[in-house]
N, C-alpha and C. Protein backbone atom coordinates (compact mmCIF):
# COMPACT_ATOMS: atom_id res chain seq x y z
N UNK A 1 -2.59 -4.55 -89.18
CA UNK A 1 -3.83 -4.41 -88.44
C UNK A 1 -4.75 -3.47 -89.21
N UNK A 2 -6.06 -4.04 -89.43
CA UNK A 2 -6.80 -2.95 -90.23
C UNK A 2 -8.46 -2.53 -89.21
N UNK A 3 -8.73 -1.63 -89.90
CA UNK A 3 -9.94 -1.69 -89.13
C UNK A 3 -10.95 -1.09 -90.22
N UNK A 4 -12.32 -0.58 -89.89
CA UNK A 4 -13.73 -0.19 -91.14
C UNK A 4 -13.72 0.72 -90.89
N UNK A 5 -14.06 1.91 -92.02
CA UNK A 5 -14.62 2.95 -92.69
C UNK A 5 -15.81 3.04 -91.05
N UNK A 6 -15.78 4.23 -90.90
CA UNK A 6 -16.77 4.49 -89.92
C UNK A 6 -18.20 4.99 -90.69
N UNK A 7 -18.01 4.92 -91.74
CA UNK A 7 -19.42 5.50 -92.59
C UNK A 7 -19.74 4.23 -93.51
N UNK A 8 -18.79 3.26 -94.70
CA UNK A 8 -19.12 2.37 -95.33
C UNK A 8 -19.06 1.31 -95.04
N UNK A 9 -18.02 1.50 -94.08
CA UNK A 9 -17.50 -0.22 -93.61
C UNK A 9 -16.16 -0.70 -94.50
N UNK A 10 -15.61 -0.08 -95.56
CA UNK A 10 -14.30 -0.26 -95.83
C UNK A 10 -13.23 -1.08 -95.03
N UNK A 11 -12.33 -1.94 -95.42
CA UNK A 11 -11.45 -1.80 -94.76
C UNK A 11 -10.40 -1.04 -94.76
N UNK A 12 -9.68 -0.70 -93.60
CA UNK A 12 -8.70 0.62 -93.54
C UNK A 12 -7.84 0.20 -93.19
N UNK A 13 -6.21 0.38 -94.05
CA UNK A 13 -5.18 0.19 -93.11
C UNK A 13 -4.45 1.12 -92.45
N UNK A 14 -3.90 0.81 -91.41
CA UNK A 14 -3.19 1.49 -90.32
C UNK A 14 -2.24 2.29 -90.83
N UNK A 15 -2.14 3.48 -91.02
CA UNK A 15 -1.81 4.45 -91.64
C UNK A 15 -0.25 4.66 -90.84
N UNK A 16 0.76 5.78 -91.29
CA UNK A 16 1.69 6.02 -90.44
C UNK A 16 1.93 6.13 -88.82
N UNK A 17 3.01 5.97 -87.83
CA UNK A 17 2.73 5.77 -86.65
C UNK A 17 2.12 5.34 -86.01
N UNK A 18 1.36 4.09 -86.43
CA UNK A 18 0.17 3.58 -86.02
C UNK A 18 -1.13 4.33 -86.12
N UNK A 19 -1.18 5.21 -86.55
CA UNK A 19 -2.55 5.65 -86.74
C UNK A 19 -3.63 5.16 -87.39
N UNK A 20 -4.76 4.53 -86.85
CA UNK A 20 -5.74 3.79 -87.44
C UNK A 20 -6.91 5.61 -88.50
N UNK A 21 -6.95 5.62 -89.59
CA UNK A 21 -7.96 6.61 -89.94
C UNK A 21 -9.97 6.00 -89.78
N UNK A 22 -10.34 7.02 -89.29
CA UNK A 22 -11.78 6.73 -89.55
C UNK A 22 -12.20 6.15 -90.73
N UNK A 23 -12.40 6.79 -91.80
CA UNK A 23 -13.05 7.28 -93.02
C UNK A 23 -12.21 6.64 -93.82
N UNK A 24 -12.48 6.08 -94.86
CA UNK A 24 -11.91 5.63 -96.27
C UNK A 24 -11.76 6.53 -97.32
N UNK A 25 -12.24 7.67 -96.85
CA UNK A 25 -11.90 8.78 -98.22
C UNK A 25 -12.77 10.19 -97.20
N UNK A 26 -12.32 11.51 -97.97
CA UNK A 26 -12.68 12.64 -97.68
C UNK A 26 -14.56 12.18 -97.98
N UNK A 27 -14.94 11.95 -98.97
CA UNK A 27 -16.26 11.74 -99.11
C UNK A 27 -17.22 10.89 -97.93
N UNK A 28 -16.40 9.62 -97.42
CA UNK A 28 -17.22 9.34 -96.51
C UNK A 28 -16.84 10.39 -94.81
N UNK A 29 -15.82 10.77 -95.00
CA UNK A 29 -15.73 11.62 -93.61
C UNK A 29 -16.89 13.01 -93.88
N UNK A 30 -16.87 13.35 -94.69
CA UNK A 30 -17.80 14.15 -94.93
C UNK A 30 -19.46 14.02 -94.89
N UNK A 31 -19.85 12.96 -95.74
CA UNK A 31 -21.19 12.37 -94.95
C UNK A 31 -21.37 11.68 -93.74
N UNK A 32 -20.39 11.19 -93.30
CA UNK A 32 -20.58 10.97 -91.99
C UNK A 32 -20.55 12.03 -91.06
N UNK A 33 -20.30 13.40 -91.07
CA UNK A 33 -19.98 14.78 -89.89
C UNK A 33 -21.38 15.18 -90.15
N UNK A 34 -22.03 15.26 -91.84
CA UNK A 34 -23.17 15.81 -92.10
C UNK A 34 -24.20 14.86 -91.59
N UNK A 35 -24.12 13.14 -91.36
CA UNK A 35 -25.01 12.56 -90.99
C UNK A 35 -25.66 12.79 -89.42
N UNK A 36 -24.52 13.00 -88.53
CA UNK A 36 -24.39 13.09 -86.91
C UNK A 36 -25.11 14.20 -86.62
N UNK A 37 -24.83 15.64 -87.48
CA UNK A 37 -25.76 16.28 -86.92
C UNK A 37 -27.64 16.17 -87.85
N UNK A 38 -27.79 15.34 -88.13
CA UNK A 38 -29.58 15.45 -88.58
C UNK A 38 -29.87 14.90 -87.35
N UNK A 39 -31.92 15.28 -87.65
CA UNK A 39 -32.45 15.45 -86.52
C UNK A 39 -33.42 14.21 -87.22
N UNK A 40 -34.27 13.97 -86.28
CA UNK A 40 -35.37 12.98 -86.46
C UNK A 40 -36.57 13.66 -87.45
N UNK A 41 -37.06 13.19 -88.32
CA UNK A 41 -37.97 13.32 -88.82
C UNK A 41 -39.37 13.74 -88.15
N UNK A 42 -39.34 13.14 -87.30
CA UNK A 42 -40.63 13.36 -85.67
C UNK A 42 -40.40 14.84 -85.48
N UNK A 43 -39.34 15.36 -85.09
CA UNK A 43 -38.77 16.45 -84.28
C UNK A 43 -39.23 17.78 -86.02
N UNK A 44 -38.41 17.39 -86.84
CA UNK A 44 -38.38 18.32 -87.86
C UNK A 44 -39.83 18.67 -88.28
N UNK A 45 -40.13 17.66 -88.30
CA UNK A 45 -41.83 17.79 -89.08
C UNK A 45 -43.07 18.83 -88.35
N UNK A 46 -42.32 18.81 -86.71
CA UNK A 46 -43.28 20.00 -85.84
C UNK A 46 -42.69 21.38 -85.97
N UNK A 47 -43.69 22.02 -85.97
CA UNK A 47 -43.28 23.55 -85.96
C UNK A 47 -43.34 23.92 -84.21
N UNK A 48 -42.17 23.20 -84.14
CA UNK A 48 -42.40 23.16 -81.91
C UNK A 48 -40.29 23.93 -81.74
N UNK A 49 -40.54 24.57 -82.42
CA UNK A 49 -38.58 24.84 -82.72
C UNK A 49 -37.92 26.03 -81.93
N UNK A 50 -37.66 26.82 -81.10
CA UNK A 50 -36.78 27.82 -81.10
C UNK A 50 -35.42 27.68 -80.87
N UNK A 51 -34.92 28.87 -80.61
CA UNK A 51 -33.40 29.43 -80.63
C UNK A 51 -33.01 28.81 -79.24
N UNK A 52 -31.75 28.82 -78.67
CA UNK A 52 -31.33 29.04 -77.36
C UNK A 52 -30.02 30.01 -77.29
N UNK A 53 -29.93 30.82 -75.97
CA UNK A 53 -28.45 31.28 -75.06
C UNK A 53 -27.86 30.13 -75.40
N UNK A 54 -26.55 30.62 -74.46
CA UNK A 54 -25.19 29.92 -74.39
C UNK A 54 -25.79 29.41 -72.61
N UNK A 55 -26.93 29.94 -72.23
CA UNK A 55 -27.26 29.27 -70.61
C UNK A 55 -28.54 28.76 -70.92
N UNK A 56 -28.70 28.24 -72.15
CA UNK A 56 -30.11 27.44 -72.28
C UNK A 56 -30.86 27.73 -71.83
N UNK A 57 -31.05 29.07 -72.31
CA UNK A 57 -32.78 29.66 -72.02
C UNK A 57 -33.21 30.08 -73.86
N UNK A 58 -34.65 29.45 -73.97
CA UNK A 58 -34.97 29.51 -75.24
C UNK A 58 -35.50 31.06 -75.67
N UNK A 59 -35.19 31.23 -76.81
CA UNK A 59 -34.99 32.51 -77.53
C UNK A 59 -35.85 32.18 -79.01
N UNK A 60 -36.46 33.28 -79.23
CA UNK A 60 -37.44 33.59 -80.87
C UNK A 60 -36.18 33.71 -81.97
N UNK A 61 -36.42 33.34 -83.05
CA UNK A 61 -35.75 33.67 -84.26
C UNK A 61 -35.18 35.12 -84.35
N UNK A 62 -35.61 35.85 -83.52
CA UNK A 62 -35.13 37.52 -83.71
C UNK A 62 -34.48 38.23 -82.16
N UNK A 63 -34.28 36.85 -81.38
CA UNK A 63 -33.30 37.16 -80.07
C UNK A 63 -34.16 37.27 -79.06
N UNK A 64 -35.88 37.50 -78.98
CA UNK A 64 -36.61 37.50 -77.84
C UNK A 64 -36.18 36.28 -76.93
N UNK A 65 -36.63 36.82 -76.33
CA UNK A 65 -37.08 34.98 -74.88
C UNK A 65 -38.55 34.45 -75.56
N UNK A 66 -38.42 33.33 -75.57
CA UNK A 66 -39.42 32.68 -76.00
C UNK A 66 -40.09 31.68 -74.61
N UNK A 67 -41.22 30.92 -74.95
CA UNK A 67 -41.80 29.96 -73.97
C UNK A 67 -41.77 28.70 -74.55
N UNK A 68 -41.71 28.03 -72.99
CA UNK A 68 -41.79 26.27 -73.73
C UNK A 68 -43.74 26.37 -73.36
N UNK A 69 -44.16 27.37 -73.17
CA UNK A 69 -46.02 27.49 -73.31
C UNK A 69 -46.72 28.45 -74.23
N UNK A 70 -45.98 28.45 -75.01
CA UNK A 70 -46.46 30.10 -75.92
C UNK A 70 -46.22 29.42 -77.54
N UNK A 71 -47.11 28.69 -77.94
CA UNK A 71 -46.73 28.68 -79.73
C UNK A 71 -46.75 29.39 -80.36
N UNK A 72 -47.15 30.79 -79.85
CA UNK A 72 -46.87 31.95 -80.64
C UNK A 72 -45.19 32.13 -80.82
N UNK A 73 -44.57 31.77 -79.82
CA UNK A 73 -43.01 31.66 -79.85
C UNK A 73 -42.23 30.90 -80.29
N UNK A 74 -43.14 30.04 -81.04
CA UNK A 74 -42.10 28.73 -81.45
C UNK A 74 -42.24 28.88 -83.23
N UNK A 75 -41.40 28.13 -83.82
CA UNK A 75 -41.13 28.12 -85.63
C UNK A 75 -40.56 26.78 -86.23
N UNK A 76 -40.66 27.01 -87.28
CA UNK A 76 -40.43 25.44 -87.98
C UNK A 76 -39.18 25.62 -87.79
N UNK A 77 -38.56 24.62 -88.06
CA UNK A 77 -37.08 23.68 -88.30
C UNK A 77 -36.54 24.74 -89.33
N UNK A 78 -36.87 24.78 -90.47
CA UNK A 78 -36.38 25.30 -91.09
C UNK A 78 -35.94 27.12 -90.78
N UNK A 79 -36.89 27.89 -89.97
CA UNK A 79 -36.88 28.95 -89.58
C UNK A 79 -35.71 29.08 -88.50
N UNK A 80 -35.71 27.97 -87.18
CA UNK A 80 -34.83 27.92 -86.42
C UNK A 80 -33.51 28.07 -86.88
N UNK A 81 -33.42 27.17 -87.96
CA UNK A 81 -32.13 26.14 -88.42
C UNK A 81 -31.49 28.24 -89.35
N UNK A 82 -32.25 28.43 -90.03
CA UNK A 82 -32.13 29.96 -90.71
C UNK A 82 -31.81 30.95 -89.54
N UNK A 83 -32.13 31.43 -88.32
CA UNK A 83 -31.76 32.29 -87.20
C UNK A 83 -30.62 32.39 -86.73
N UNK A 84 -30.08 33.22 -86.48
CA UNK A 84 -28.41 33.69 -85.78
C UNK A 84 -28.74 34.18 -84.53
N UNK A 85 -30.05 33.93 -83.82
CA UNK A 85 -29.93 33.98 -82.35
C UNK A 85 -29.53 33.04 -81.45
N UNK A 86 -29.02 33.19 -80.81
CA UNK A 86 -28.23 32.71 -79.53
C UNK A 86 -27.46 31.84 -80.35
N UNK A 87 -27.55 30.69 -79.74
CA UNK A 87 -25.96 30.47 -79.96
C UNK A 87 -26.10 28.32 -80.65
N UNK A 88 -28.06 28.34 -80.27
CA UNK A 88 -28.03 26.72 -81.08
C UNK A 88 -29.77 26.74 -80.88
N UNK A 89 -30.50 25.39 -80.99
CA UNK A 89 -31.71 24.87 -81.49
C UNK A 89 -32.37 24.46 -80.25
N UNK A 90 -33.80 24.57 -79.97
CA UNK A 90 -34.19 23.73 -79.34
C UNK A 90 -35.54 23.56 -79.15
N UNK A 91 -35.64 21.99 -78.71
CA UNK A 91 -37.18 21.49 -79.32
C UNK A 91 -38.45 21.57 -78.04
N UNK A 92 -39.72 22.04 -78.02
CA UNK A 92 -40.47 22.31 -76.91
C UNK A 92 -41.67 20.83 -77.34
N UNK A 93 -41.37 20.61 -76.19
CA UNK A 93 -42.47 19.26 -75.78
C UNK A 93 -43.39 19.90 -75.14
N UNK A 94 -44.69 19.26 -75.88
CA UNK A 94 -45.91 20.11 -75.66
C UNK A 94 -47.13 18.81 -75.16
N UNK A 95 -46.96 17.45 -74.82
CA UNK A 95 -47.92 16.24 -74.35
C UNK A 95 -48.19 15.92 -75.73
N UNK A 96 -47.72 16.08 -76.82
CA UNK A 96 -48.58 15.20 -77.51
C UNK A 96 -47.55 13.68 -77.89
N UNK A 97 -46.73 13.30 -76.94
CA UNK A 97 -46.37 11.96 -76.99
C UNK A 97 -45.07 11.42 -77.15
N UNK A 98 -44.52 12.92 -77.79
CA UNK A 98 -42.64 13.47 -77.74
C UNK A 98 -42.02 13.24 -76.60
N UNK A 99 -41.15 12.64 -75.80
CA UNK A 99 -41.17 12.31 -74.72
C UNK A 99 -38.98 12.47 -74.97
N UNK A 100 -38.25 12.98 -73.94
CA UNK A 100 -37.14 13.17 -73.54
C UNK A 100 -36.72 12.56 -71.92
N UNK A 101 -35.57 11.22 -72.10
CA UNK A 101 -35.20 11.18 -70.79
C UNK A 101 -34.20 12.05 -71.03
N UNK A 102 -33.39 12.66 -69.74
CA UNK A 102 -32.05 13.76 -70.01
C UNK A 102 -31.10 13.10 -68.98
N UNK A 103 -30.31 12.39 -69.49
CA UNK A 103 -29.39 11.82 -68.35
C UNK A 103 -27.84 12.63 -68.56
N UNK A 104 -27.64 13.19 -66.70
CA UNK A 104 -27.12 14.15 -66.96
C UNK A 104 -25.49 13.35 -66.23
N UNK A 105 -24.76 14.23 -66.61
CA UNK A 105 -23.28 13.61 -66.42
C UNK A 105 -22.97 12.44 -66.02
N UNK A 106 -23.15 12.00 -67.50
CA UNK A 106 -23.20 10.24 -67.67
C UNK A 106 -21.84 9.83 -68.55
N UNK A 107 -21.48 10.93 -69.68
CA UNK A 107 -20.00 10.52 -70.39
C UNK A 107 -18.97 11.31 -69.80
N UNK A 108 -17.90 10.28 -70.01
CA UNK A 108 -16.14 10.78 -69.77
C UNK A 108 -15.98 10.13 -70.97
N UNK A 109 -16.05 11.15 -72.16
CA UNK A 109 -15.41 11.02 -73.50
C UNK A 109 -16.48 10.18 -73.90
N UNK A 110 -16.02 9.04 -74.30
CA UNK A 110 -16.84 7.78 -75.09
C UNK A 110 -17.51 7.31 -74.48
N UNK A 111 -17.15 7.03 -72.78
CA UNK A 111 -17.28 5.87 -71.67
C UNK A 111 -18.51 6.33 -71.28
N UNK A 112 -19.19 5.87 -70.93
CA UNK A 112 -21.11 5.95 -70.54
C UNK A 112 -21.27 5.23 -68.77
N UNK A 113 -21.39 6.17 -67.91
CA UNK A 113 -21.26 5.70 -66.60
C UNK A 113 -21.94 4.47 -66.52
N UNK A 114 -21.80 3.55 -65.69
CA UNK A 114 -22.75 2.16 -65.35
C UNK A 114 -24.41 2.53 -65.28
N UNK A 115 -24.53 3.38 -64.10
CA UNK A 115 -26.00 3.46 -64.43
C UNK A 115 -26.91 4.55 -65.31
N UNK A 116 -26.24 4.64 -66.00
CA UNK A 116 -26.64 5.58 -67.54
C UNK A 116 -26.60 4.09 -68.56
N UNK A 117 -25.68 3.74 -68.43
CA UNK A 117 -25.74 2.55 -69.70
C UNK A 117 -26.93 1.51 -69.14
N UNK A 118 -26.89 0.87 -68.11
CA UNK A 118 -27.74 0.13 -67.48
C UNK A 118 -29.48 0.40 -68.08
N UNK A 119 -30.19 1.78 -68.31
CA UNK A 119 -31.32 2.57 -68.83
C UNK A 119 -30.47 2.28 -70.45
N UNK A 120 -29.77 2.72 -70.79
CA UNK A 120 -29.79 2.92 -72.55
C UNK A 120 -29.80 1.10 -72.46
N UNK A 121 -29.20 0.41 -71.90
CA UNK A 121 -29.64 -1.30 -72.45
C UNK A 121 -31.10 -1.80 -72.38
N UNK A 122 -31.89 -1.05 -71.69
CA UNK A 122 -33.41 -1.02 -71.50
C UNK A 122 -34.10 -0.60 -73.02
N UNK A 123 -33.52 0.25 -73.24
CA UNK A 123 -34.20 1.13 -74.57
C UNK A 123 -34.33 -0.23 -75.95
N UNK A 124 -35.00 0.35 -76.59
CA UNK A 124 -35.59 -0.12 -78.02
C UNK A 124 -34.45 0.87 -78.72
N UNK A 125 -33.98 0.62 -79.96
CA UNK A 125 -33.36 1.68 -80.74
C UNK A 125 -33.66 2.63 -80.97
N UNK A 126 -33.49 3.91 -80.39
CA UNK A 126 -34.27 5.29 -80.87
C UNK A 126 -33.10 6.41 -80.97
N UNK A 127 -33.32 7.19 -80.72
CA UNK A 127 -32.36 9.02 -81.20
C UNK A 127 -31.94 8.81 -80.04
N UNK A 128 -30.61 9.13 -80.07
CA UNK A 128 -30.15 9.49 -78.78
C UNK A 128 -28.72 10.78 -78.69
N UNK A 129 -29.03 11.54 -78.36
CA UNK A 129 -27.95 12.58 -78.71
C UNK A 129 -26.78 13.27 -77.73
N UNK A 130 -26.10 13.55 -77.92
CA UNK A 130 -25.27 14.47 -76.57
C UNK A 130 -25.99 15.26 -76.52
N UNK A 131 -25.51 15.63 -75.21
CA UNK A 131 -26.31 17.13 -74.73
C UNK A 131 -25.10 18.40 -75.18
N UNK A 132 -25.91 19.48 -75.15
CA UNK A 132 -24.99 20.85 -75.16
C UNK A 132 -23.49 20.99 -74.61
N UNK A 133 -23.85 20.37 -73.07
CA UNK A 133 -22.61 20.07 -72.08
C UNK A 133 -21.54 18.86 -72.78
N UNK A 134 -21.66 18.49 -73.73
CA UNK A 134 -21.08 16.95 -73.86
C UNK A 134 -20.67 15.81 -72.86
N UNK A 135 -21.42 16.39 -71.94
CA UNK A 135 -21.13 15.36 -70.41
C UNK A 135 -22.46 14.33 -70.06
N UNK A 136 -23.54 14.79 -70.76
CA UNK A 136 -24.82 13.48 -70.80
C UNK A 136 -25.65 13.58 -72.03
N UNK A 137 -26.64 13.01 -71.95
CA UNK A 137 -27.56 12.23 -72.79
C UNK A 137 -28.86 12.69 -73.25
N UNK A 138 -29.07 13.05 -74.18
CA UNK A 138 -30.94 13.38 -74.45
C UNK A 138 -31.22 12.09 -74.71
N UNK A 139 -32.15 10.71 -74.62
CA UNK A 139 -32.88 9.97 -75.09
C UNK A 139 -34.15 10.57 -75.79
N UNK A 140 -34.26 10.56 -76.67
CA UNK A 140 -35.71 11.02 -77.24
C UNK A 140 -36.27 9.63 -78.34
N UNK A 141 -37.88 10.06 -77.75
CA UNK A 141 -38.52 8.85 -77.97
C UNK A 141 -39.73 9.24 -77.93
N UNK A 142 -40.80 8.02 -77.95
CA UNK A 142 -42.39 8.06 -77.73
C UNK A 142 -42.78 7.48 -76.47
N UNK A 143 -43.38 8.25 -75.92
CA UNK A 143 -43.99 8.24 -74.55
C UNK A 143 -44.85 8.98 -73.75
N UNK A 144 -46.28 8.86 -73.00
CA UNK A 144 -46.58 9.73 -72.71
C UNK A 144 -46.07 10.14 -70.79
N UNK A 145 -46.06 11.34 -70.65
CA UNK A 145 -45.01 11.79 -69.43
C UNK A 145 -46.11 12.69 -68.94
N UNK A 146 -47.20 12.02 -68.26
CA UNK A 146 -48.46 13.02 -67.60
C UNK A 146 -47.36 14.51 -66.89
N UNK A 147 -46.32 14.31 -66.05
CA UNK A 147 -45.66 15.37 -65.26
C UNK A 147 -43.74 14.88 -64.86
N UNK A 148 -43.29 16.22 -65.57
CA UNK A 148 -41.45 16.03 -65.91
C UNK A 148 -41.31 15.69 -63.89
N UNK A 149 -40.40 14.66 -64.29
CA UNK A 149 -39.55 14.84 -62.73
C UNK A 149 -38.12 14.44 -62.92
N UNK A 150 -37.78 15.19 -61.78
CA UNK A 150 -36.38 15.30 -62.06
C UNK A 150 -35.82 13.80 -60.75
N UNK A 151 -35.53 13.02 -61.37
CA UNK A 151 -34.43 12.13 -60.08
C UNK A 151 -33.37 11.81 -59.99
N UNK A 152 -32.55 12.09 -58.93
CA UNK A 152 -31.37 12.61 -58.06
C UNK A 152 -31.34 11.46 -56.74
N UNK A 153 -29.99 10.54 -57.24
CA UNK A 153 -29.53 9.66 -56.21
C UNK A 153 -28.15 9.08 -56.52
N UNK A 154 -27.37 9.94 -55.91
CA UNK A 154 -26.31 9.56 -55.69
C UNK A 154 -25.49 10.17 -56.54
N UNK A 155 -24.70 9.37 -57.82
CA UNK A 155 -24.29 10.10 -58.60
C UNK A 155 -25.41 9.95 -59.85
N UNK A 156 -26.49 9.55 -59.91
CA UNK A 156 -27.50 9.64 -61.40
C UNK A 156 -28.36 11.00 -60.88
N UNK A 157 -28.34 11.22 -62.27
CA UNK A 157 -29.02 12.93 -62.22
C UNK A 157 -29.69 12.45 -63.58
N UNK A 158 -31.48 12.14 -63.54
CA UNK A 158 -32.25 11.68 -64.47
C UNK A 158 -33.51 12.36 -64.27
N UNK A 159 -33.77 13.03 -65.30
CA UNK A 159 -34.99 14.04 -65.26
C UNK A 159 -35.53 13.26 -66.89
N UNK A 160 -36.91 13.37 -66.77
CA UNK A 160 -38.03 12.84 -67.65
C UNK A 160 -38.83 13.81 -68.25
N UNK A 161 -38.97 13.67 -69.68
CA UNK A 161 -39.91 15.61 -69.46
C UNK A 161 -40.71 15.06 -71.08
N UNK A 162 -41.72 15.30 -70.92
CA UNK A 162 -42.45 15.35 -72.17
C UNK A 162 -44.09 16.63 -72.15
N UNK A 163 -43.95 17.54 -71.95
CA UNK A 163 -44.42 18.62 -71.81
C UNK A 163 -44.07 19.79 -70.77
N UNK A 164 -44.64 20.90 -71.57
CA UNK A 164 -44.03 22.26 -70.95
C UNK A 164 -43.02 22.43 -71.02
N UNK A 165 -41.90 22.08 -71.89
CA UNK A 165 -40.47 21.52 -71.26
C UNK A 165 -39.98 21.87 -72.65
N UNK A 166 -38.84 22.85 -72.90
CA UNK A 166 -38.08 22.86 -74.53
C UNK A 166 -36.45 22.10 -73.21
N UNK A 167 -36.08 21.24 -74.89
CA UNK A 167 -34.43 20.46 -74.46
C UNK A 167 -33.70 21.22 -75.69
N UNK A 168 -32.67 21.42 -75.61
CA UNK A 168 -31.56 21.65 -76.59
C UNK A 168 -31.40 20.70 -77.23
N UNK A 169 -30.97 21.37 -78.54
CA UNK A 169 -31.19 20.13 -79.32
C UNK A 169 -29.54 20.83 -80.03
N UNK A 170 -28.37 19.26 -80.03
CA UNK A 170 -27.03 19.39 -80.43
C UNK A 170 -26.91 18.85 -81.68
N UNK A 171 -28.01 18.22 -82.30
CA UNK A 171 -28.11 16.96 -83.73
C UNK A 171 -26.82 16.23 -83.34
N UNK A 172 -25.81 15.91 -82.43
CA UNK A 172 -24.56 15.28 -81.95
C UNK A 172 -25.36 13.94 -81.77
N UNK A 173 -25.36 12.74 -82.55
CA UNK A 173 -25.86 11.53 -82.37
C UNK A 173 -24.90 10.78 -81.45
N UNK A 174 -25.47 10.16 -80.63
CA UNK A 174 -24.51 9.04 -79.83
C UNK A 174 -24.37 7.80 -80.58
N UNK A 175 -23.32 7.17 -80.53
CA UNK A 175 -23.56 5.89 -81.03
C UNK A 175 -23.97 6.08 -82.56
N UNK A 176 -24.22 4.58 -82.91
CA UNK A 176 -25.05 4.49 -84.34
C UNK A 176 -26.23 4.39 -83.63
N UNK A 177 -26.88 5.23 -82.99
CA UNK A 177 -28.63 5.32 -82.69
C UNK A 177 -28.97 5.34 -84.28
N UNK A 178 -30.63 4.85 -84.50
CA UNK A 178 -30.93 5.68 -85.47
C UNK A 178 -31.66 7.14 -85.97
N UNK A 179 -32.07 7.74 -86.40
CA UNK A 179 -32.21 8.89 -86.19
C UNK A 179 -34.20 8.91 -86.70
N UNK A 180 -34.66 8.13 -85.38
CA UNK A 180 -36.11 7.88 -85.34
C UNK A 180 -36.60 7.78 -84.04
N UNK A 181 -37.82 8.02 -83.70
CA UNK A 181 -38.19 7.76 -82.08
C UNK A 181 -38.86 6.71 -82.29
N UNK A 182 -38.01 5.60 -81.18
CA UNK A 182 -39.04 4.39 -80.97
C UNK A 182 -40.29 4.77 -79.72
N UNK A 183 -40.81 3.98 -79.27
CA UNK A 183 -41.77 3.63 -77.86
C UNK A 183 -40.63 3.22 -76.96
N UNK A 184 -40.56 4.46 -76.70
CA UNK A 184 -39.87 4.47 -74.91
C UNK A 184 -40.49 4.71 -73.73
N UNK A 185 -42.03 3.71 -74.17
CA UNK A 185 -42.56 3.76 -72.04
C UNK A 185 -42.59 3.15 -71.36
N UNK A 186 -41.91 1.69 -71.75
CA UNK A 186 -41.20 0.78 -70.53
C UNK A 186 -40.50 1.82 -70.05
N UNK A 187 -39.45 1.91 -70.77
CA UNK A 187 -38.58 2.62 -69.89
C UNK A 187 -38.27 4.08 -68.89
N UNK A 188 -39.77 4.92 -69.27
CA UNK A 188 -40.12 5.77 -68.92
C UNK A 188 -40.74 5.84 -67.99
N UNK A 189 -41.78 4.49 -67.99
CA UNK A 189 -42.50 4.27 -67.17
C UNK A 189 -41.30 3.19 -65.39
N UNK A 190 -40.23 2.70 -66.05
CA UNK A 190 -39.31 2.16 -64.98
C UNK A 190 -38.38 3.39 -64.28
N UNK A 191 -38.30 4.39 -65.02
CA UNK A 191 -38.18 5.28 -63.95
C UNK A 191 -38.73 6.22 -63.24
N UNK A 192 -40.05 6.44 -63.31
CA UNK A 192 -41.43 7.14 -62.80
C UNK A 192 -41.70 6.30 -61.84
C-alpha cells in the first residue's frame, strides 16, 4: 500500500508497522512545516500588524496594549514577526476590504463540524487558517463588512469582522487553501 509525499506528490511506501510517512525526504518535510506557517501576501504587504497575550489581547512590539483603532500602534510584518512580546501575531482590519469570517469550535482534530464545512463549500479558494485555540477557523478573504456581528445558534458560533477588529494570526494553514484572499461576499453577505 503506498500513498504521496504531502509536499511533492511522491510515492511513499508504507514504512515499518504499517506506518504510512508524510514526506519523501527530510527536505520536503521541511518545506512543507515552513510552507503552513506563511501568511498571505494581502496581509504582509499592510503595515496593520501587532503582537498578542496568551488571552488575545493585542500588544505593541515593546509589550504595550495596543488598538485595533490606533495606527499609531500597529507595525509592519516584518517588525511584528522581529518582537518577543506576548506570545504570537495579529492582523487589525481597518474597512478597507480585508474581511475575516471566525468560525468558532468547528474542528475535532481534522474533522470540520457539518455546519462549518457546509460555509467553507460556499467559499471560492482563499486563506484559511486555524485559530490560536486549534478548535476553529479564520476564513480570510475580500469583502466589504459595513459592521462585525457575531452569530450564535445552536452549536455554530460565527462572527464576521472586517473593521475595528485585530484576529490572531497562527500562519497554521487548513487544508491545501492557497495562501491568497479570494472575493468572499457571497458568502459574507449569506451570513449577514
Amino acid at each position: 500500500m503506498a500513498s504521496s509525499c504531502g509536499r511533492c506528490g511522491e510515492s511513499l511506501p508504507v514504512a515499518g508497522r504499517g506506518r504510512v510517512p508524510k514526506y519523501c525526504s527530510t527536505r520536503c518535510r521541511v518545506a512543507a512545516h515552513r510552507d503552513r506557517h506563511r501568511v498571505p501576501r494581502e496581509l504582509v504587504e499592510r503595515d496593520r500588524w501587532v503582537r498578542r497575550s496568551r488571552k488575545k489581547v493585542p500588544l505593541t512590539t515593546v509589550g504595550r496594549a495596543a488598538s485595533s483603532t490606533d495606527p499609531g500602534t500597529w507595525c509592519s510584518y516584518g517588525e511584528a514577526r522581529a518582537s518577543k512580546a506576548g506570545v504570537g501575531l495579529g492582523f487589525v482590519l481597518n474597512g478597507d476590504g480585508i474581511a475575516c469570517i471566525d468560525l468558532d469550535d468547528c474542528l475535532d482534530g481534522d474533522r470540520v463540524a457539518p455546519w462549518a464545512q457546509d460555509i467553507l463549500d460556499r467559499l471560492p479558494p482563499t486563506w484559511i487558517q486555524v485559530s490560536a485555540s486549534g478548535r476553529g477557523l479564520h476564513v480570510w478573504g475580500l469583502a466589504r463588512v459595513e459592521r462585525g456581528r457575531k452569530l450564535r445558534t445552536g452549536d455554530r458560533k460565527i462572527e464576521v469582522y472586517g473593521d475595528m477588529r485585530y484576529m490572531a494570526i497562527t500562519g497554521r494553514t487548513f487544508g491545501d487553501m492557497p495562501r491568497r484572499l479570494a472575493d468572499i461576499s457571497e458568502a459574507v453577505a449569506s451570513l449577514l
